[in-house]
Protein backbone atom coordinates (compact mmCIF):
# COMPACT_ATOMS: atom_id res chain seq x y z
CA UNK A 1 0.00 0.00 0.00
CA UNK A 2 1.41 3.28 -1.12
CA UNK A 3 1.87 6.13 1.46
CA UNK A 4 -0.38 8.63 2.31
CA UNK A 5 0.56 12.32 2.53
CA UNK A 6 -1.48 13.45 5.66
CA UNK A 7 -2.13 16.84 5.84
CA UNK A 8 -2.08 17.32 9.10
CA UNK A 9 1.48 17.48 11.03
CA UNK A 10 2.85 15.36 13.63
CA UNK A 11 2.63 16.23 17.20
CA UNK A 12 5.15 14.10 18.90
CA UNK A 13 8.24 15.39 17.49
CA UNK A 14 11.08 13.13 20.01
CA UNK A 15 10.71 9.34 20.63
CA UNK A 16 10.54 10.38 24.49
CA UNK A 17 7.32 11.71 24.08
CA UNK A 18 5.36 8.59 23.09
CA UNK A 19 3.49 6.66 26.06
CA UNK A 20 1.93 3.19 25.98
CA UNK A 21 -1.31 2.30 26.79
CA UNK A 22 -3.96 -0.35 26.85
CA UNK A 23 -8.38 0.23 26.59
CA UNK A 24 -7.73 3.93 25.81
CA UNK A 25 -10.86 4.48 23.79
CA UNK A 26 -10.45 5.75 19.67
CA UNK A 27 -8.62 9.13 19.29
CA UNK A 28 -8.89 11.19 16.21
CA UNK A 29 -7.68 9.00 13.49
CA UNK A 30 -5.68 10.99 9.79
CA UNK A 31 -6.01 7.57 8.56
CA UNK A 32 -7.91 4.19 9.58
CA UNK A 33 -7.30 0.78 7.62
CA UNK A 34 -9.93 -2.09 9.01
CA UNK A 35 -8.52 -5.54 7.84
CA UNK A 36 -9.83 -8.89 8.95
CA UNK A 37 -6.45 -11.31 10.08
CA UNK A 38 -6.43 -14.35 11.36
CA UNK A 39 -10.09 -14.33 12.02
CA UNK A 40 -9.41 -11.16 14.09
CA UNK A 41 -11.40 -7.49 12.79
CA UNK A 42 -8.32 -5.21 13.24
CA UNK A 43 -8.19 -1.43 12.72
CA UNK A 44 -4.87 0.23 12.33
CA UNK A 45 -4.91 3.64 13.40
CA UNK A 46 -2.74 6.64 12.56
CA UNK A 47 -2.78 10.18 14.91
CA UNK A 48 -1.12 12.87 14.60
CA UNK A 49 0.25 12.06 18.27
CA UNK A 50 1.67 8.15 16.49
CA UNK A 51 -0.54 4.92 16.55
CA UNK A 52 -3.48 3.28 17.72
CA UNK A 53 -3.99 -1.19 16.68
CA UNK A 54 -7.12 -2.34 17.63
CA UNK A 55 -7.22 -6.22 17.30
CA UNK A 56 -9.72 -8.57 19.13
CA UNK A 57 -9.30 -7.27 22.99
CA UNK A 58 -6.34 -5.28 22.25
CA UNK A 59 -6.85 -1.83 22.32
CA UNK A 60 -2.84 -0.43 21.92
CA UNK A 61 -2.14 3.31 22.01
CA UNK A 62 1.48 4.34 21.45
CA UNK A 63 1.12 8.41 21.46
CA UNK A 64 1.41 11.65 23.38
CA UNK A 65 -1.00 10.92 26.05
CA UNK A 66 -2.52 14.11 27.78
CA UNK A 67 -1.80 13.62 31.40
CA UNK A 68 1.00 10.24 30.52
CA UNK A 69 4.51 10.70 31.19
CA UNK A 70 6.53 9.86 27.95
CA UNK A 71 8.61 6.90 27.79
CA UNK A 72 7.99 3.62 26.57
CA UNK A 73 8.50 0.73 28.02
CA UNK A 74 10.89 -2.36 26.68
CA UNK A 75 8.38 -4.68 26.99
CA UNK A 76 5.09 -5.70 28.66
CA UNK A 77 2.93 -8.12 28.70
CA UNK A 78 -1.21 -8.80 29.40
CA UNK A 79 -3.36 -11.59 29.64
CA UNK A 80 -6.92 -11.48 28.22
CA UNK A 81 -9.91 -13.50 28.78
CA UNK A 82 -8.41 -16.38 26.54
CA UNK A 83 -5.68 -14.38 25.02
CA UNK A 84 -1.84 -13.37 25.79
CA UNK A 85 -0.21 -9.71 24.63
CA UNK A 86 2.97 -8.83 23.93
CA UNK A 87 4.63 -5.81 23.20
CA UNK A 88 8.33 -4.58 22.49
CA UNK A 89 9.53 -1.18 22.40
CA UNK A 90 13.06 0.13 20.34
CA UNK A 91 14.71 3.06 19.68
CA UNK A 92 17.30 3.72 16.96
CA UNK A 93 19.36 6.78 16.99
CA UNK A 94 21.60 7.04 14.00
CA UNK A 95 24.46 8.38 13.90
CA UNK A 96 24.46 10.39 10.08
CA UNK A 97 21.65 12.00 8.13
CA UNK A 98 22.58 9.11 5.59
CA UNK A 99 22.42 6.36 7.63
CA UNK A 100 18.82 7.55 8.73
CA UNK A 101 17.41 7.79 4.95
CA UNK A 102 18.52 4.88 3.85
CA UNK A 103 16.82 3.18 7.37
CA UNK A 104 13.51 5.42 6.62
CA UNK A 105 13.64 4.31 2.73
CA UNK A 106 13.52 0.97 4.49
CA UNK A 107 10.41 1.20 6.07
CA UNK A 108 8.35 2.54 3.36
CA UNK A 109 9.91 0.16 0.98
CA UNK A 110 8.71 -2.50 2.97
CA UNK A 111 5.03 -0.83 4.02
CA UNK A 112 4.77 -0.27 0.15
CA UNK A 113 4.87 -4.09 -0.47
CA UNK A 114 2.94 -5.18 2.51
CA UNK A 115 -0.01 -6.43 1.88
CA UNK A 116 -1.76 -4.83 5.15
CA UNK A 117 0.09 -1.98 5.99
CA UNK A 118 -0.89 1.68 6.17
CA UNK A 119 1.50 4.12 6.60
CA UNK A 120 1.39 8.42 6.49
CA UNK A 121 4.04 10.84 5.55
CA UNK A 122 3.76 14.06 7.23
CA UNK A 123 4.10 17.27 5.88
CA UNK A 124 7.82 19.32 6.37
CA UNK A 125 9.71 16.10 5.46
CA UNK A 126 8.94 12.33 3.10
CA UNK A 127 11.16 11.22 6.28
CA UNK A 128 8.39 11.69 9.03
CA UNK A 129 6.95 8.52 8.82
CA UNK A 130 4.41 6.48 10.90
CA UNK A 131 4.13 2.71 9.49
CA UNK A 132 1.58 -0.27 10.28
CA UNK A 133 2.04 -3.61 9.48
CA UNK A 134 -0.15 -6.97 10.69
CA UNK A 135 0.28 -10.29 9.88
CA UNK A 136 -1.43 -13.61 10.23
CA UNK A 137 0.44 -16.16 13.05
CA UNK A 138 -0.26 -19.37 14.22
CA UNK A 139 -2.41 -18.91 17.06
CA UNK A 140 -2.95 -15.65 16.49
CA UNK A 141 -1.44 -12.23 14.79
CA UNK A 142 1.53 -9.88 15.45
CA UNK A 143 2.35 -6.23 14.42
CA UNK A 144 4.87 -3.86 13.75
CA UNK A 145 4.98 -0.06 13.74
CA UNK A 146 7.32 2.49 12.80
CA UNK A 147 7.87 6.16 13.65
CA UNK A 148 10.08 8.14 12.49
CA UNK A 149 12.02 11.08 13.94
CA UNK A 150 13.79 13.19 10.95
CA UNK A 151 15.00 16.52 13.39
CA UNK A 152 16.92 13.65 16.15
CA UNK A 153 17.36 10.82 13.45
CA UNK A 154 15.63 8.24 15.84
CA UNK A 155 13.19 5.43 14.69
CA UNK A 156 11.17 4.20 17.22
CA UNK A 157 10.56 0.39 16.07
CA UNK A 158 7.66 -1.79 18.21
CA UNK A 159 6.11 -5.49 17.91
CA UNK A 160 2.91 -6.50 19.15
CA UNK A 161 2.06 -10.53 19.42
CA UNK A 162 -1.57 -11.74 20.21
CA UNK A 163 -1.66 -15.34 21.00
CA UNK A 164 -4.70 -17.42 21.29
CA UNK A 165 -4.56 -19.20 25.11
């Protein structure tokens, strides 16, 4: 799935800013793609403030919370009513301007070929980036996002696993 230039620009503008969260309720969405995986109705969200994945119970929020302390955390974990979650947290800082393009080109490489991605580009730079991806597992589905930081050359990189129990 191609890009699409949002016209609306980013709010969180450091990886330090984004919070996780889980059962926040829907936030203003630039861009909502509804998929069906693994059985599962899943919504991938994009805010101005980062992401939102709904899939079965999983409500994920990765954003600028009002009233959350940034931060986000390596990893954590929940069980649901027949259901485990996982999620893991990254951030790349790189070093050179370079080395971040080419790590950015990447991303929407890869989101371009997906075949259930969604992924905005917002405005002042093709760089700032947020990216979706969900696939199909086993017992269940897993997701990656992207965000992208063009003024500190960070990528904030998370996976999300939803395992039947």
């Amino acid at each position: 799935m191609a890009g699409i230039a949002l016209s609306a620009p980013y709010l969180d503008t450091d990886a330090g800013q984004l919070a996780f969260a889980l059962g926040r309720p829907a936030r203003e969405a630039l861009a909502v793609r509804e998929l069906t995986v693994g059985g599962l109705d899943v919504r991938l969200r994009l805010l101005g403030a980062s992401h939102q994945v709904f899939a079965g119970p999983v409500q994920e929020t990765v954003a600028c919370l009002p009233g959350v302390d940034g931060g986000l955390p390596d990893t954590a974990e929940h069980a649901f009513d027949g259901w485990y979650y996982t999620f893991r947290a990254r951030v790349e800082r790189h070093a050179t301007a370079e080395e971040f393009s080419t790590r950015v080109a990447l991303v929407r490489d890869r989101s371009d070929a997906h075949p259930r991605a969604l992924y905005g580009i917002f405005p002042g730079s093709p760089e700032a980036v947020t990216a979706l991806a969900v696939d199909p597992e086993d017992t269940g589905l897993s997701w990656r996002t992207w965000h992208t930081y063009p003024q500190s050359r960070q990528i904030v990189a998370t996976h999300s696993r939803l395992e039947a129990r």
